[in-house]
C-alpha atoms as a PDB file:
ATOM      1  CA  UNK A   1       0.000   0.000   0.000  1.00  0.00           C
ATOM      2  CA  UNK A   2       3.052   2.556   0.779  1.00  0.00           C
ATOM      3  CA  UNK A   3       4.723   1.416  -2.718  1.00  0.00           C
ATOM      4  CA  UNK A   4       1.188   2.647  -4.072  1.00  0.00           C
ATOM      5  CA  UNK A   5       0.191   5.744  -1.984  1.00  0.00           C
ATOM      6  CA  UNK A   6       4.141   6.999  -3.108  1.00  0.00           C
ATOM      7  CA  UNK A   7       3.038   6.250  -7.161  1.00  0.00           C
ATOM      8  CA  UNK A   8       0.252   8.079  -6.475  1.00  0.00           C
ATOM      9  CA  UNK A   9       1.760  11.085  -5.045  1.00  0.00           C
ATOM     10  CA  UNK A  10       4.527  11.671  -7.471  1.00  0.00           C
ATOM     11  CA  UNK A  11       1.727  11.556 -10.083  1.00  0.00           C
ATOM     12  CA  UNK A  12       1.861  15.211 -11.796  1.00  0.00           C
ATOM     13  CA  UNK A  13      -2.127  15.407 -11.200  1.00  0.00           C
ATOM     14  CA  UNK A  14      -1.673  14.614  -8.166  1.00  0.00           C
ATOM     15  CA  UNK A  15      -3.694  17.835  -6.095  1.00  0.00           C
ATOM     16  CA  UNK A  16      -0.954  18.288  -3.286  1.00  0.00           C
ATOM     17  CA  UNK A  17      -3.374  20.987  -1.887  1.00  0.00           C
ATOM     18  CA  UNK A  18      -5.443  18.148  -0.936  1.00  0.00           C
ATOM     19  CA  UNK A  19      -8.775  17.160  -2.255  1.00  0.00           C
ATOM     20  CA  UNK A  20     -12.518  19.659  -1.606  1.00  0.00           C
ATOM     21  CA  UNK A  21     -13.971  16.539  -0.233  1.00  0.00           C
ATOM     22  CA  UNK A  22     -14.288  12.635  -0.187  1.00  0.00           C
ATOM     23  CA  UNK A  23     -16.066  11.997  -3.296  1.00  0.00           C
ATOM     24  CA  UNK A  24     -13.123  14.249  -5.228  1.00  0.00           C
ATOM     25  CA  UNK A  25     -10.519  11.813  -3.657  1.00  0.00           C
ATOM     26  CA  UNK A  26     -12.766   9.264  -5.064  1.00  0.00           C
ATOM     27  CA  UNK A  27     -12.774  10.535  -8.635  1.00  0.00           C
ATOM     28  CA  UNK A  28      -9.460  10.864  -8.960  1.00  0.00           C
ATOM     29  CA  UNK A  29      -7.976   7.732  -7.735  1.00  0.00           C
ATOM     30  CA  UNK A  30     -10.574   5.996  -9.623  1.00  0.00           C
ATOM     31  CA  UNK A  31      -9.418   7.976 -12.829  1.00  0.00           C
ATOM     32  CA  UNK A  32      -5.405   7.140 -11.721  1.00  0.00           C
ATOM     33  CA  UNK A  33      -6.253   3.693 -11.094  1.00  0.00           C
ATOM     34  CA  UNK A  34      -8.113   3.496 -14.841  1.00  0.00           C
ATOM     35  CA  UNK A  35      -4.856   5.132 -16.402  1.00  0.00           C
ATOM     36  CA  UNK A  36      -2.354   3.232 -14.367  1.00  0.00           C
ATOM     37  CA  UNK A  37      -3.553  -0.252 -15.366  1.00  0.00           C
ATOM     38  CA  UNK A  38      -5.563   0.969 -19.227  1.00  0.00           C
ATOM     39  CA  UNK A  39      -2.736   3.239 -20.674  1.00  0.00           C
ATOM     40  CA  UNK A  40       0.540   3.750 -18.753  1.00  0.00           C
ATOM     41  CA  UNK A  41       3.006   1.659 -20.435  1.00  0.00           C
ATOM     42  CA  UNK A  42       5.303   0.080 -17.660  1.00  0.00           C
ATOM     43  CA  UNK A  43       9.286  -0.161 -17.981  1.00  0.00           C
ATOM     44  CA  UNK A  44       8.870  -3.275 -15.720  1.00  0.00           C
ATOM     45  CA  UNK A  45       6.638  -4.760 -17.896  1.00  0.00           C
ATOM     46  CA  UNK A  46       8.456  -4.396 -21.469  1.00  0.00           C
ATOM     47  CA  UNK A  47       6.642  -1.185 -21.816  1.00  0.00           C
ATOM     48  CA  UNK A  48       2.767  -2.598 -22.219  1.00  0.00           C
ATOM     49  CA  UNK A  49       0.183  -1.907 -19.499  1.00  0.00           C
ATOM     50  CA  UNK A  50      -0.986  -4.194 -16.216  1.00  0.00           C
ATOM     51  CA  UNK A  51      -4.262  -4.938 -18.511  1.00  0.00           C
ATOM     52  CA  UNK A  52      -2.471  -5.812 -21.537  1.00  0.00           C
ATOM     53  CA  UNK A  53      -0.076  -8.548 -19.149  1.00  0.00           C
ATOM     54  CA  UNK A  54      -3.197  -9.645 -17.076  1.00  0.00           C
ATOM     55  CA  UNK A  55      -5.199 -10.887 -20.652  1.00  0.00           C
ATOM     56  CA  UNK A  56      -1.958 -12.211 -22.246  1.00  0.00           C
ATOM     57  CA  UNK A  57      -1.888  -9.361 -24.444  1.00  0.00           C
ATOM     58  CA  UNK A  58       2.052  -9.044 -24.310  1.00  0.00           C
ATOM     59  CA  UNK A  59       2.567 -12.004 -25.817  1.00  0.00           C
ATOM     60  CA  UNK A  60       1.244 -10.719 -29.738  1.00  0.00           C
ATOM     61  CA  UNK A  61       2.494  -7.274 -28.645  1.00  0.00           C
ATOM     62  CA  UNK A  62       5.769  -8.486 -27.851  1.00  0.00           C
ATOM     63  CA  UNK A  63       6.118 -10.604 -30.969  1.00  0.00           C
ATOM     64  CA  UNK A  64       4.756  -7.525 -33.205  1.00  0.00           C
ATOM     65  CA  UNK A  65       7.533  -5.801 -31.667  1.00  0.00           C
ATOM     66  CA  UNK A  66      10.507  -8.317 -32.359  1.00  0.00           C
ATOM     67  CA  UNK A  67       9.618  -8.759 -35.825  1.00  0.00           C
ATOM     68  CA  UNK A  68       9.344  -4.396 -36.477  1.00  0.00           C
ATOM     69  CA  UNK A  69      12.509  -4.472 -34.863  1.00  0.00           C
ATOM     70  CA  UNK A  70      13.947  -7.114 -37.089  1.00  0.00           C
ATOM     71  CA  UNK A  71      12.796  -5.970 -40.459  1.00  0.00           C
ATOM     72  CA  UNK A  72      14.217  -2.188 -39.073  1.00  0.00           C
ATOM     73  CA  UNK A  73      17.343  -4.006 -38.491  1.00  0.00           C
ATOM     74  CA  UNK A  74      17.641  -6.032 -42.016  1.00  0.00           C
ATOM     75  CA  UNK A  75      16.934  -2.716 -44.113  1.00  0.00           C
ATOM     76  CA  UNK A  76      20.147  -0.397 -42.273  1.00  0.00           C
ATOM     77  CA  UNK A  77      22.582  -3.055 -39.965  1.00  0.00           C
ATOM     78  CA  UNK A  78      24.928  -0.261 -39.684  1.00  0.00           C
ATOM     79  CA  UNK A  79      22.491   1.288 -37.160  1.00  0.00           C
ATOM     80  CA  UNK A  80      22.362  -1.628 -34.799  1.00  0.00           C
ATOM     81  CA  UNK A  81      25.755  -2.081 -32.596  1.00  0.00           C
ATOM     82  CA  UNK A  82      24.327  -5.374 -31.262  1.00  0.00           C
ATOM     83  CA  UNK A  83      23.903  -8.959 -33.128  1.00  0.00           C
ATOM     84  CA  UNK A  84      20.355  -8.978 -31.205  1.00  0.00           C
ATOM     85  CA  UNK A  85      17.840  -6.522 -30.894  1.00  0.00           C
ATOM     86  CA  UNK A  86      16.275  -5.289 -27.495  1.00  0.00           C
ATOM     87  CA  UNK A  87      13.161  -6.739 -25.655  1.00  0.00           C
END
């Protein structure tokens, strides 16, 4: 919960004046907690969201991503350092 509440508070919408009342706390965690896991694209997660990992969704977006990454790499190799390309 402390790992959360400190996500939460670093947020840049975060209203560090506090919120007018209960309901507006409501609203707005409920809005952070629909970004967090619909749209925010987590580093710790290759970079696709908690909804997309939950339904197995990574798995296609991951593959779609190796194989841009490998036709990107066959048209200019002199751009790519490495043999392999990244996650």
């Amino acid at each position: 919960m402390e790992s959360m509440f400190r996500t939460v508070k670093y947020c840049a919408s975060y209203p560090h004046d506090g919120f007018a009342s209960l309901m507006a706390a409501r609203v707005w965690i409920e809005g952070f907690v629909q970004f967090y896991n619909e749209e925010h694209h987590h580093s710790g997660l290759n970079f696709v969201t908690p909804n997309q990992k939950h339904n197995g969704e990574d798995v296609m977006i991951l593959a779609k991503r190796v194989k841009v990454y490998e036709e990107a790499k066959a048209k200019n190799p002199k751009r790519w350092i490495n043999a392999n390309t990244r996650n």
